[in-house]
Structure formats: structure tokens, C-alpha cells
N, C-alpha and C. Protein backbone atom coordinates (compact mmCIF):
# COMPACT_ATOMS: atom_id res chain seq x y z
N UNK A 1 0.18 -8.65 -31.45
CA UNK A 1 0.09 -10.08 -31.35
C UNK A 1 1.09 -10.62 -30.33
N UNK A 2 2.58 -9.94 -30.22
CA UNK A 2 3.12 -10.22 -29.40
C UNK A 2 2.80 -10.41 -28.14
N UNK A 3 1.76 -9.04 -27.67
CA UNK A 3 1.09 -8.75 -26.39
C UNK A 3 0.16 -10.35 -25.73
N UNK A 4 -0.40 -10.07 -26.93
CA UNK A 4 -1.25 -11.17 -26.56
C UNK A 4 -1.19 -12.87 -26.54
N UNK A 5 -0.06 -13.11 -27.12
CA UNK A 5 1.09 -14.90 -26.91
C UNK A 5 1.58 -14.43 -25.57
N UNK A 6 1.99 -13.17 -25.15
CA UNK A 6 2.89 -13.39 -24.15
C UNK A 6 2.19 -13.19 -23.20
N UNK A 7 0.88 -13.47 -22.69
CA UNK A 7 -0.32 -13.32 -21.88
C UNK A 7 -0.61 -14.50 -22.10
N UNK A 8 -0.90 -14.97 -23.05
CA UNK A 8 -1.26 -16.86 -23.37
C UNK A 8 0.14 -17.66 -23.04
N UNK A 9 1.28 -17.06 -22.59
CA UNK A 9 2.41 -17.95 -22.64
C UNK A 9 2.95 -18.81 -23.89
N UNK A 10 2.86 -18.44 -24.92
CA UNK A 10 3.35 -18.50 -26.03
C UNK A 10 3.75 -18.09 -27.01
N UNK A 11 4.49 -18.30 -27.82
CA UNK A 11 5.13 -17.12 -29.08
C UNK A 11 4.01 -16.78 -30.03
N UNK A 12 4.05 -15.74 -30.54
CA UNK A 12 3.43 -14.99 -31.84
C UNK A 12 2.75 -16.03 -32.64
N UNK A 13 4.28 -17.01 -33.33
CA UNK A 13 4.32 -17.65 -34.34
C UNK A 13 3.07 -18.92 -34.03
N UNK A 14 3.00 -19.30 -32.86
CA UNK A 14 2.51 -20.41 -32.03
C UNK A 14 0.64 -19.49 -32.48
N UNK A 15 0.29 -18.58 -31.95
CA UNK A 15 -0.58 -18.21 -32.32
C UNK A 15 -1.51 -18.80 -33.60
N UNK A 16 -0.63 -18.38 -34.65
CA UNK A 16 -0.83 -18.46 -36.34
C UNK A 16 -1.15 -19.97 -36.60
N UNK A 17 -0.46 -20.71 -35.42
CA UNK A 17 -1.01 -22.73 -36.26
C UNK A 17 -2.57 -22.78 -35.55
N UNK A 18 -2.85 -22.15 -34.66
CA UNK A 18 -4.51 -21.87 -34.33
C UNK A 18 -5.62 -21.13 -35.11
N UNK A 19 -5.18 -20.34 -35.58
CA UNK A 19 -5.81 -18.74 -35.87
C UNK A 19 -5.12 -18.57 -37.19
N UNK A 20 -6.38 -18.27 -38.14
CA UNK A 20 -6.22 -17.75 -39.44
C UNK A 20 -5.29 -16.04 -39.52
N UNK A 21 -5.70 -15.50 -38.82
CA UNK A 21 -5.78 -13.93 -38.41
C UNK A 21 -5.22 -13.28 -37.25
N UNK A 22 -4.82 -12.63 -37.52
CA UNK A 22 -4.83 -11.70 -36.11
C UNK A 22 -6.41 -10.85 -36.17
N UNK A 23 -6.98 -10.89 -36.74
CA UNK A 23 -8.58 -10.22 -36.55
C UNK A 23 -9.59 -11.40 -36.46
N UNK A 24 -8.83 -12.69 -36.74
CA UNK A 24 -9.52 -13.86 -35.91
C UNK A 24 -9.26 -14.32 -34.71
N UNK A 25 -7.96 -13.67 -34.41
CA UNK A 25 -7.77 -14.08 -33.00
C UNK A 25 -8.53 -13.16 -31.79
N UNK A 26 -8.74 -12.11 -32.54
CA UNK A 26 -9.29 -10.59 -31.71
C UNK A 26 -10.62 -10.92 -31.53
N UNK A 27 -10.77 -11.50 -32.69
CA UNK A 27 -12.81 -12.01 -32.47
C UNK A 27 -12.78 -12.79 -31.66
N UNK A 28 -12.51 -14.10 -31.50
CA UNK A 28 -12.11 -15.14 -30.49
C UNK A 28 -12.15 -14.30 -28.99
N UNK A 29 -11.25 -13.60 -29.04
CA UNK A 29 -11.02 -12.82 -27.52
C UNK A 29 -11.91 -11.82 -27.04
N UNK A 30 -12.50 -11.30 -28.04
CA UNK A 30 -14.29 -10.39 -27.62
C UNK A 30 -15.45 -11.30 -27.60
N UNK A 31 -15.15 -12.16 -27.99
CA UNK A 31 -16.30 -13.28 -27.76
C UNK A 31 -16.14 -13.96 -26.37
N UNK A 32 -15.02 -14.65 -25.92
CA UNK A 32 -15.10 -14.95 -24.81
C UNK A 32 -15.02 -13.89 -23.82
N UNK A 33 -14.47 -12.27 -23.84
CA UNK A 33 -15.00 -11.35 -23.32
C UNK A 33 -16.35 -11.00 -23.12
N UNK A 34 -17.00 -11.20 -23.99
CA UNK A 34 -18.60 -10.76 -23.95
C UNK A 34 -19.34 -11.92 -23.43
N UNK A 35 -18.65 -12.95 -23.39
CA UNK A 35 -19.56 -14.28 -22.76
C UNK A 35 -19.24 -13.90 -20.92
N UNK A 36 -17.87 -14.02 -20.73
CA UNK A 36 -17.63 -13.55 -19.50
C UNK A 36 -18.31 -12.61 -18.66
N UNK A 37 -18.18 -11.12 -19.49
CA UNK A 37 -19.21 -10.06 -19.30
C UNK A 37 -20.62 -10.73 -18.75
N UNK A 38 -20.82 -11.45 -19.50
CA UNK A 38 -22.32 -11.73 -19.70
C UNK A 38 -22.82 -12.25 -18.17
N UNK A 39 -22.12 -13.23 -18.34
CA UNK A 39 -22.12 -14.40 -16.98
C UNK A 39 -21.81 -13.04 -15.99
N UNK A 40 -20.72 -12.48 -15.87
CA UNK A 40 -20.52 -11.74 -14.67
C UNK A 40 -21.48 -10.45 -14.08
N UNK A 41 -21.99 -9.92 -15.08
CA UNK A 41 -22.80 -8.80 -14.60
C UNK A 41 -24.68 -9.24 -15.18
N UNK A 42 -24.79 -10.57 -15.58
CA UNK A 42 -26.57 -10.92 -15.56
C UNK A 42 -26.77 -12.01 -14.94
N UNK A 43 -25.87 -12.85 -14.07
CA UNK A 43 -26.39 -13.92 -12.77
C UNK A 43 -26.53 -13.56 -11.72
N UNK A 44 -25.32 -12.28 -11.13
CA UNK A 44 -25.83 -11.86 -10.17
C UNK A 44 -27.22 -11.01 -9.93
N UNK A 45 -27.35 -10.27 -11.08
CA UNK A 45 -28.81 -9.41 -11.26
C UNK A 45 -30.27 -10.07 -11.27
N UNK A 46 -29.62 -11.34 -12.00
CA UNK A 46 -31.48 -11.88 -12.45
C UNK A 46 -32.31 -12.00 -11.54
N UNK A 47 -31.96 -12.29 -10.40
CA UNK A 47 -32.64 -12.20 -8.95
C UNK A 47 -33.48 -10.90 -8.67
N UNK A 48 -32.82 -9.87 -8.98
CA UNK A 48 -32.80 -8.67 -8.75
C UNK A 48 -34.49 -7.88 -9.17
N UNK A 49 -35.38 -8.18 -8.12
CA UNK A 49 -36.84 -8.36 -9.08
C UNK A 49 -37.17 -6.88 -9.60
N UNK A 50 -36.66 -5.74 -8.96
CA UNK A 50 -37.08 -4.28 -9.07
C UNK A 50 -35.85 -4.00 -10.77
N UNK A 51 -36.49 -3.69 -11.74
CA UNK A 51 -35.73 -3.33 -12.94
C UNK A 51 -34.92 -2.08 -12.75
N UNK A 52 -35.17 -1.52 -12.11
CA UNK A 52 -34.26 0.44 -11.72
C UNK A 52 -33.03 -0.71 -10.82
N UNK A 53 -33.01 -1.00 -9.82
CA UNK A 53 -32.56 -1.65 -8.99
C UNK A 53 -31.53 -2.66 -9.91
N UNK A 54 -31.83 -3.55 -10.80
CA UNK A 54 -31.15 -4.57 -10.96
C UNK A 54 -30.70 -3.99 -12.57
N UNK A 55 -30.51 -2.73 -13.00
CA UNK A 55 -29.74 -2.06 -14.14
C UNK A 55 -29.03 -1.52 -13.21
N UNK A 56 -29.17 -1.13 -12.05
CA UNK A 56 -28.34 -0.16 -11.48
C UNK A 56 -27.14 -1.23 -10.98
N UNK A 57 -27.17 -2.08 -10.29
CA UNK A 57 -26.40 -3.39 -10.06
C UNK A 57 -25.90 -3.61 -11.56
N UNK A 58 -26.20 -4.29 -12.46
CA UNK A 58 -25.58 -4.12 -13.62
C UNK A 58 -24.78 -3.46 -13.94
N UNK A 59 -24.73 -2.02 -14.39
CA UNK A 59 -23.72 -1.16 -14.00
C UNK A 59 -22.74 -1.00 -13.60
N UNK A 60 -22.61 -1.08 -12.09
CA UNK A 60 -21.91 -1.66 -11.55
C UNK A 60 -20.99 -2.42 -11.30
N UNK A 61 -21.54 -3.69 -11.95
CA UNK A 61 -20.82 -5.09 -12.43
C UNK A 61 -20.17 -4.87 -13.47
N UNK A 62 -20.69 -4.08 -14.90
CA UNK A 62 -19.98 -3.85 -15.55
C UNK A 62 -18.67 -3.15 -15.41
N UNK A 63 -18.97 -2.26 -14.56
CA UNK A 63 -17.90 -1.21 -14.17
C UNK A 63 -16.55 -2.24 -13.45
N UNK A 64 -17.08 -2.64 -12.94
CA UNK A 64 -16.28 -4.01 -11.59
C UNK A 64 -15.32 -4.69 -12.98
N UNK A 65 -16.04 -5.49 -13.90
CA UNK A 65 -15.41 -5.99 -14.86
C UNK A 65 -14.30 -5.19 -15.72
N UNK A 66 -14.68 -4.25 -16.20
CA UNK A 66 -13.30 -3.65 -17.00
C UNK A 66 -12.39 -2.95 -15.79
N UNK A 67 -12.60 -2.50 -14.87
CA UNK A 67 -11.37 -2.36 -14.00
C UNK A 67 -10.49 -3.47 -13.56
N UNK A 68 -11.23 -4.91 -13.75
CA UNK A 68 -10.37 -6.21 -12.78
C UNK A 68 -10.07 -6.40 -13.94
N UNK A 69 -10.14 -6.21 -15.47
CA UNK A 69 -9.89 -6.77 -16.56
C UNK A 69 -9.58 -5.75 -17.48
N UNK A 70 -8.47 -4.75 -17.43
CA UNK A 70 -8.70 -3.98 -18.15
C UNK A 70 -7.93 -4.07 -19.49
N UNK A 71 -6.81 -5.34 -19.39
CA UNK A 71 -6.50 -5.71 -20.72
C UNK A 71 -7.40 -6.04 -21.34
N UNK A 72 -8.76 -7.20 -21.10
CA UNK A 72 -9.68 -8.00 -21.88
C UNK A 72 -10.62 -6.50 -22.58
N UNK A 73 -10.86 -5.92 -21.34
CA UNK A 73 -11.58 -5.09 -21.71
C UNK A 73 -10.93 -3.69 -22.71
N UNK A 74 -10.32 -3.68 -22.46
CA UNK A 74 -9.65 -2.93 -23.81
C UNK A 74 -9.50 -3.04 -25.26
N UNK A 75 -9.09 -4.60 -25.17
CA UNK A 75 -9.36 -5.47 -26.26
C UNK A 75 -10.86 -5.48 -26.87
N UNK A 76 -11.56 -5.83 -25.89
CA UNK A 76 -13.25 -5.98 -26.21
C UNK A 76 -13.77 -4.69 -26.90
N UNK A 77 -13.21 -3.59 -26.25
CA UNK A 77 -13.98 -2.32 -26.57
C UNK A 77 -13.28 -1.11 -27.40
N UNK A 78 -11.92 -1.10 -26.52
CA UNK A 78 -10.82 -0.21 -27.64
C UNK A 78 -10.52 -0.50 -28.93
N UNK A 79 -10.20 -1.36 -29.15
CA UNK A 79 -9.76 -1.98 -30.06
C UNK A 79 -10.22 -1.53 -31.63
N UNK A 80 -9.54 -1.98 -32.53
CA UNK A 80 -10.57 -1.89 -33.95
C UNK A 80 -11.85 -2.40 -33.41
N UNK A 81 -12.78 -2.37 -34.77
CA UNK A 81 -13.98 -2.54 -35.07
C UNK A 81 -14.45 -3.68 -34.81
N UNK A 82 -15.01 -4.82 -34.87
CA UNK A 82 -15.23 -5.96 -34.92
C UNK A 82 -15.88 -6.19 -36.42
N UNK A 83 -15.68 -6.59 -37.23
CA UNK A 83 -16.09 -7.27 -38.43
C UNK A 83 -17.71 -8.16 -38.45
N UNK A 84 -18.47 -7.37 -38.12
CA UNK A 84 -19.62 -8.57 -37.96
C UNK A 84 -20.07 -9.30 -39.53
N UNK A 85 -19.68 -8.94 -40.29
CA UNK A 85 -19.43 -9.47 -41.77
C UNK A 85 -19.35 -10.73 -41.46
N UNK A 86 -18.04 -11.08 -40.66
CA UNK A 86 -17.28 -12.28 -40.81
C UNK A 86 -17.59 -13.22 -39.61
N UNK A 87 -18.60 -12.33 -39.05
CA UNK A 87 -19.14 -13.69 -37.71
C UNK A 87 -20.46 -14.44 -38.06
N UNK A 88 -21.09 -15.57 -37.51
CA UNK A 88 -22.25 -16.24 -38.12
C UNK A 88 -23.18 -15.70 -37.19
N UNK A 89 -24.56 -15.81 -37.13
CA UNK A 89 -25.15 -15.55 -36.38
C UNK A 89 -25.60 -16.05 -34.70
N UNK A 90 -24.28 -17.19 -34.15
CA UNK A 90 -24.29 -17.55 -32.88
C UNK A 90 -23.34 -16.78 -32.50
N UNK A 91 -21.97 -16.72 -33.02
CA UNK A 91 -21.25 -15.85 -32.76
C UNK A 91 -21.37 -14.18 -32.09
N UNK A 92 -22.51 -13.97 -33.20
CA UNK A 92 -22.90 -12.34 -33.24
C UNK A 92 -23.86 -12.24 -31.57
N UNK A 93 -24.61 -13.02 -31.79
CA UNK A 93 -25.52 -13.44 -30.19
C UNK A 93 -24.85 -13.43 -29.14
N UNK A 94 -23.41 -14.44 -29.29
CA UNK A 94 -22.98 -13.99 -28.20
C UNK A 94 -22.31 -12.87 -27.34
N UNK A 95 -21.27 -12.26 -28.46
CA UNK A 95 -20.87 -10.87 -28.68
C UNK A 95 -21.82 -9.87 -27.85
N UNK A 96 -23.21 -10.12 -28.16
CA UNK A 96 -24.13 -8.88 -28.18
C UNK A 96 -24.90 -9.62 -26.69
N UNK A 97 -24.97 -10.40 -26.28
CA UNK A 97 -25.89 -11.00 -24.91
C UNK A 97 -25.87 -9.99 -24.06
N UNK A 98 -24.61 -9.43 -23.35
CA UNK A 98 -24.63 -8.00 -22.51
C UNK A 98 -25.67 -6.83 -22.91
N UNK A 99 -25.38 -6.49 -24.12
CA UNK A 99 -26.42 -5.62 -24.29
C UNK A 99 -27.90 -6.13 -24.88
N UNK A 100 -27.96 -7.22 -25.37
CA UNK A 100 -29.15 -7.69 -25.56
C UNK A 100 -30.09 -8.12 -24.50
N UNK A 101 -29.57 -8.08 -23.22
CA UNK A 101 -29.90 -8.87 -21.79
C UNK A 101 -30.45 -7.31 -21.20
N UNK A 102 -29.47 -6.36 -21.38
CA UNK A 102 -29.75 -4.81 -20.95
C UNK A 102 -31.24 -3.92 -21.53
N UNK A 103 -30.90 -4.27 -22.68
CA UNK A 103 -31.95 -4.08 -23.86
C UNK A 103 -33.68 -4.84 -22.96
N UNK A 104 -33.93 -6.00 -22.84
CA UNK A 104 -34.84 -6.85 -22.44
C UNK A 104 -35.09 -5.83 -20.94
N UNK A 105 -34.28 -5.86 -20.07
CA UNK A 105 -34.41 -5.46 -18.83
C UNK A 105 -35.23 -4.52 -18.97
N UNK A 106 -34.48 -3.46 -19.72
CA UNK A 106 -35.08 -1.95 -19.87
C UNK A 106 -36.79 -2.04 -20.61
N UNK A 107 -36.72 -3.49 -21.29
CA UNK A 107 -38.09 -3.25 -21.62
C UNK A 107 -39.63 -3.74 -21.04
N UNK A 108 -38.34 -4.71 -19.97
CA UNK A 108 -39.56 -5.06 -18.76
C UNK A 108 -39.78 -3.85 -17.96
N UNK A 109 -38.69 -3.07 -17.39
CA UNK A 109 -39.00 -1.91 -16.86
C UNK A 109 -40.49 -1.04 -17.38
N UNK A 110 -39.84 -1.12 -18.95
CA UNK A 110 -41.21 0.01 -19.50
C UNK A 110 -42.85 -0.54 -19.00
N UNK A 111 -42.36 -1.90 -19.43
CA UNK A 111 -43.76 -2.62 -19.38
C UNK A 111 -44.40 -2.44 -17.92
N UNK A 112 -43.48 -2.84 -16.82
CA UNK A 112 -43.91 -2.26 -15.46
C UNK A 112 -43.73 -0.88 -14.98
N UNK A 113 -44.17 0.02 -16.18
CA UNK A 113 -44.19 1.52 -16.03
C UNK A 113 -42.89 1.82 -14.98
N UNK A 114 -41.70 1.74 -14.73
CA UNK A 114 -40.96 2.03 -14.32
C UNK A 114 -40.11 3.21 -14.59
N UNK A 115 -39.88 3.56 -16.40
CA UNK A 115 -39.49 4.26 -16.75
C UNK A 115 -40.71 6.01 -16.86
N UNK A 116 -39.41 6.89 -16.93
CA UNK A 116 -40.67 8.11 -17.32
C UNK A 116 -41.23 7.47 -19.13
N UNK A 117 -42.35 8.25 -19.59
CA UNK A 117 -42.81 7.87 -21.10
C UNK A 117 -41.93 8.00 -22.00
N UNK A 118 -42.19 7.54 -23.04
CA UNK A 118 -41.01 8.03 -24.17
C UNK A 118 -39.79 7.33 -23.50
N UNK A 119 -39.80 6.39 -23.09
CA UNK A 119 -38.33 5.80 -23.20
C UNK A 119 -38.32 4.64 -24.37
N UNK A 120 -37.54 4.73 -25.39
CA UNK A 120 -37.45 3.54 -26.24
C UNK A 120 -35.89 2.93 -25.86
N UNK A 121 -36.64 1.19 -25.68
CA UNK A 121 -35.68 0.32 -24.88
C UNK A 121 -33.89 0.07 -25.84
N UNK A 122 -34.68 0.26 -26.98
CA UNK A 122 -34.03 0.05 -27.91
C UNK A 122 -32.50 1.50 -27.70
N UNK A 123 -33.21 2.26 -27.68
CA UNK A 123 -31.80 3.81 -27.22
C UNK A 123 -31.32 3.52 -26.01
N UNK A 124 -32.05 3.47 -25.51
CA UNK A 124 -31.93 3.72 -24.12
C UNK A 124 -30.90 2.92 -23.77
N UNK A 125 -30.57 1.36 -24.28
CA UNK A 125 -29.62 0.63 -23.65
C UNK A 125 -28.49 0.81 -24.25
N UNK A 126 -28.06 1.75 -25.76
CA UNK A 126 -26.98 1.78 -26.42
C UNK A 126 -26.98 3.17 -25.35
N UNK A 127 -27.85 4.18 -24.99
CA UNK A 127 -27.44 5.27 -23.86
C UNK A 127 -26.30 4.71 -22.46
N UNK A 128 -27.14 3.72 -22.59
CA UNK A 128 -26.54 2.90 -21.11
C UNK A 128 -25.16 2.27 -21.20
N UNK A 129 -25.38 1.87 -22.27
CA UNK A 129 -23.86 1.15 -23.06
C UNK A 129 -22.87 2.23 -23.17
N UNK A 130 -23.17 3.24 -23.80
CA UNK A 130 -22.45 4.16 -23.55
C UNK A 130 -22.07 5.31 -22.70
N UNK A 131 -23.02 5.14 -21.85
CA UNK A 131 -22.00 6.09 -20.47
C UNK A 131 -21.19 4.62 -19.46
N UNK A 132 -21.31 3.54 -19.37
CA UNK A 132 -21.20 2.93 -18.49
C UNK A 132 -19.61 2.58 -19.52
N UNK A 133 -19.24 2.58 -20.77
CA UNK A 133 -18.20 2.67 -21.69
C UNK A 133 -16.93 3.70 -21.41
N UNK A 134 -17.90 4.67 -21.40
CA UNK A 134 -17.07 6.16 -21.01
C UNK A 134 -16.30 6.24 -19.78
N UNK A 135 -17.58 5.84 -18.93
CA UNK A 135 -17.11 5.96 -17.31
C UNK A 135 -15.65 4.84 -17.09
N UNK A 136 -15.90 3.39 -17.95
CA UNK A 136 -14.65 2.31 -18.21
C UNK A 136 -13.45 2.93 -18.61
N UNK A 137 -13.89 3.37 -19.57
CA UNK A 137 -12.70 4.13 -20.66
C UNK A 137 -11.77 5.05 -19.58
N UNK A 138 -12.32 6.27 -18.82
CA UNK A 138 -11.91 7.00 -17.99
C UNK A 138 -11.00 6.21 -16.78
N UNK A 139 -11.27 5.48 -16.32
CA UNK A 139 -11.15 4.95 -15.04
C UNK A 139 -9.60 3.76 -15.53
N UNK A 140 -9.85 3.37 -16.43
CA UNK A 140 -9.12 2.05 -17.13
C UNK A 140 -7.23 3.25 -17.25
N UNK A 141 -8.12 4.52 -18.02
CA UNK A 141 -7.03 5.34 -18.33
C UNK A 141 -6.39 6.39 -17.54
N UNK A 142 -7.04 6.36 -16.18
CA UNK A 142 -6.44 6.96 -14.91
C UNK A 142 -7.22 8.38 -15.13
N UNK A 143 -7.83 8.70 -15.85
CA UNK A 143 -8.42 10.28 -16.09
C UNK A 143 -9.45 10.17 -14.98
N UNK A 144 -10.20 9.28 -14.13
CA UNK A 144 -10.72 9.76 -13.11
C UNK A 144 -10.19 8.82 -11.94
N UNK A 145 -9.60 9.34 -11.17
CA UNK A 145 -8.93 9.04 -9.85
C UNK A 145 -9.06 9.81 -8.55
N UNK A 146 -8.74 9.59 -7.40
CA UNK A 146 -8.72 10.10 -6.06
C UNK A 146 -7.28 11.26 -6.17
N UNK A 147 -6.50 10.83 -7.21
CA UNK A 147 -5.45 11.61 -7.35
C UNK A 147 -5.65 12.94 -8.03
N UNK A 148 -6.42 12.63 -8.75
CA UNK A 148 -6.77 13.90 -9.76
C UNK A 148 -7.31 15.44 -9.05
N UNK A 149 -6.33 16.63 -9.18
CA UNK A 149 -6.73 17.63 -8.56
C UNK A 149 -8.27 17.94 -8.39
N UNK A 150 -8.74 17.55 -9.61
CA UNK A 150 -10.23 18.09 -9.22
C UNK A 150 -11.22 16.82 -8.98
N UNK A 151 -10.46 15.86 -8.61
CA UNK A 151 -11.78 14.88 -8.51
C UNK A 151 -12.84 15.16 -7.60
N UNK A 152 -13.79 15.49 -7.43
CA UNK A 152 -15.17 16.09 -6.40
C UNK A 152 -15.50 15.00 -5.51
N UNK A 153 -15.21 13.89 -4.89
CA UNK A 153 -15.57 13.08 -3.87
C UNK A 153 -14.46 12.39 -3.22
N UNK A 154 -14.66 11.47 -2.41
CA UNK A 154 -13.80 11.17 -1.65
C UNK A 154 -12.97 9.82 -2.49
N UNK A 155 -14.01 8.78 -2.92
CA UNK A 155 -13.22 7.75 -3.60
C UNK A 155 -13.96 7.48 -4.72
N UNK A 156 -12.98 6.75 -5.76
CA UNK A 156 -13.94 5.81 -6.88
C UNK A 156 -14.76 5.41 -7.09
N UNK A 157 -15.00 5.02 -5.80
CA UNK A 157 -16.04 3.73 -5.36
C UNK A 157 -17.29 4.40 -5.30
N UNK A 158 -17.14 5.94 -4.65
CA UNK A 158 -18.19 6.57 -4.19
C UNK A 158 -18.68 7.10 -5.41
N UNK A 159 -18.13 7.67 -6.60
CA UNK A 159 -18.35 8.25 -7.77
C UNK A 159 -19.12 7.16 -8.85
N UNK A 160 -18.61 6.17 -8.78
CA UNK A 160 -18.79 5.11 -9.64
C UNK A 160 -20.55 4.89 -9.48
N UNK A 161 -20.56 4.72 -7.64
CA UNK A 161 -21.93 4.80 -7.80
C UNK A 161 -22.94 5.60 -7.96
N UNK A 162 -22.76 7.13 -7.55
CA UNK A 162 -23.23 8.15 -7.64
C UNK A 162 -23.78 8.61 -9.48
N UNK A 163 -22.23 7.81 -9.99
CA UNK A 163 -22.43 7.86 -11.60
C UNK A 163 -23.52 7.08 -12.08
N UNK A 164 -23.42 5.91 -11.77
CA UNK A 164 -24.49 5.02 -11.99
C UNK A 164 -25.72 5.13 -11.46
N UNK A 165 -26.02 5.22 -10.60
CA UNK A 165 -27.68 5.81 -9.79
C UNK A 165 -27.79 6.77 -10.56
N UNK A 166 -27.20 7.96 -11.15
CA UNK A 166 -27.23 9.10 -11.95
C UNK A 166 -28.00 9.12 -13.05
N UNK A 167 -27.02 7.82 -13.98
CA UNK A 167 -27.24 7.24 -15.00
C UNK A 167 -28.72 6.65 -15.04
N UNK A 168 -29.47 6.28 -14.63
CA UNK A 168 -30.22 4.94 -14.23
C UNK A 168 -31.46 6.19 -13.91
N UNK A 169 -30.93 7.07 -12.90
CA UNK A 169 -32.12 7.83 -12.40
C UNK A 169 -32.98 8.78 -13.61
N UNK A 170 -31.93 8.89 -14.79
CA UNK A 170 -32.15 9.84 -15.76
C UNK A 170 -33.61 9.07 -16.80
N UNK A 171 -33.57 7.74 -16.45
CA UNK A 171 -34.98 7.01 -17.10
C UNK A 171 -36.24 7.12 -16.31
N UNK A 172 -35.59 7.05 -15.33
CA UNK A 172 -36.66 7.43 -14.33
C UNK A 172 -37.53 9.17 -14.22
N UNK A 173 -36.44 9.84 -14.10
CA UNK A 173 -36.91 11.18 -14.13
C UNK A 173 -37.40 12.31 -15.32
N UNK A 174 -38.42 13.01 -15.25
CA UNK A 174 -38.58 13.68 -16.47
C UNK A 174 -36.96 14.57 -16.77
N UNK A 175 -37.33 15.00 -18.30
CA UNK A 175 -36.01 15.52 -18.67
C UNK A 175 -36.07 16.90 -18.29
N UNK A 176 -35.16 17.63 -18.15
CA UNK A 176 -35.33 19.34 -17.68
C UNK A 176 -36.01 20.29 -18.36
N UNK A 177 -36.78 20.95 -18.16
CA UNK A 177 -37.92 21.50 -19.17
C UNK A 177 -36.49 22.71 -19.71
């Protein structure tokens, strides 16, 4: 709690006359994380008329976001659990818009046969959620860098996308017999 007054410019105690909780203040701060998220990686995309194309941009954006934010995003994702018990159902909507927006995409894709068969939109975007998590997680925690003896390319930048087209191409392509 300290961490987080002294990022808001205020004491601990100052916190507590706002906020019931410190697991109300954490909700508060993944909510306006996930609204942020939201706005940042599905305005630039919606344009984006090809669905392979505008998940792959997504991606991306996501990736862009927890590196420029990797306190918020730590918070958002490291963190304990989130309590959805204790959120109402606008709350929970907003929380979830990133992947509920991902979710939709992937199922216009299906609909415009984009994907190989057998893709259910429904996996597929907690798949997506979770390598594009991993790849955050790594990068946030220095485990993949230009420094790293074995990193295989030249920069971040170049991996990040290679990861993502990767990612993205794997709906597209049959699976390995």
C-alpha cells in the first residue's frame, strides 16, 4: 500500500479515508487498468478490417502496454486474484472488455472462415490471453532481452513480432500431424 500512495503522492493512511480495502483499492486499479488496456489496444484496431491482421496488431498493443506500464500492469495481472464475488456486473464488464473484445474478433474471424476448423472462439482467446501474458510477464522481468546470452535475434522489437505473427499464425494453420 505504501507502493502505491507513494505513486498517487500520498500517504498509506490518506488511502484508507477513500477505500474500504486494500483489495478495494487493487480492484479500483485493475479496473481502470483494463479500461485503459481496452481503449489502448481496440481503437487503434477497429479499423483494422482483415481479423488475422487486426489480432495481430492487438497483440502488439498489448505487448506495447505492459512494457510502458509495467507497474499498472503488474498490478493488473501479477498480483493476487481478483475477487469477482465482490464486483457487480458493470464492474466485471469492464475488467473483462480486453478479452471480451478479443473473444468477438476471433469469432468474426471464424465466421469469415479465417481461422483453420475447430477453432472455438471461446479457447482460443484465453490461448491468446495467455501467451501474449507470458510473453509480458518475460519481458516486464528482463528474462527476454538483447542482453541475454541466448537471445536468437537481433532486438525485442523483432521477437515480439515474430512472437506474435507466430501466435496468430497458429489459428490460421493446421496443427502438426
Amino acid at each position: 500500500m505504501r507502493g502505491i500512495a507513494s505513486r498517487l503522492g500520498v500517504s498509506a493512511t490518506a488511502l484508507y479515508q477513500h477505500f474500504e480495502s486494500k483489495a478495494s483499492i487493487l480492484r479500483e486499479i485493475r479496473i481502470y487498468g483494463a479500461e485503459l488496456l481496452a481503449h489502448e489496444v481496440t481503437e487503434p484496431c477497429a479499423g483494422v478490417e482483415n481479423p488475422c491482421e487486426r489480432i495481430k496488431r492487438m497483440g502488439e498493443l498489448y505487448i506495447n502496454f505492459a512494457r510502458a506500464r509495467p507497474w499498472l500492469y503488474t498490478v493488473m495481472m501479477q498480483s493476487e486474484q481478483l475477487d469477482w464475488s465482490t464486483m457487480n456486473d458493470d464492474e466485471i464488464e469492464r475488467t473483462l472488455r480486453p478479452l471480451t473484445t478479443l473473444r468477438a474478433w476471433i469469432r468474426e474471424g471464424s465466421e469469415k472462415g479465417c481461422w483453420r476448423p475447430g477453432i472455438d472462439p471461446e479457447v482460443a482467446s484465453f490461448r491468446l490471453w495467455a501467451a501474449f501474458h507470458g510473453i509480458c510477464s518475460m519481458l516486464i522481468s528482463g528474462r527476454i532481452d538483447e542482453e541475454h546470452p541466448a537471445f536468437p535475434v537481433a532486438s525485442q522489437a523483432e521477437f515480439v513480432k515474430s512472437f506474435v505473427d507466430g501466435v496468430i499464425d497458429g489459428l490460421t494453420c493446421a496443427p502438426p500431424a
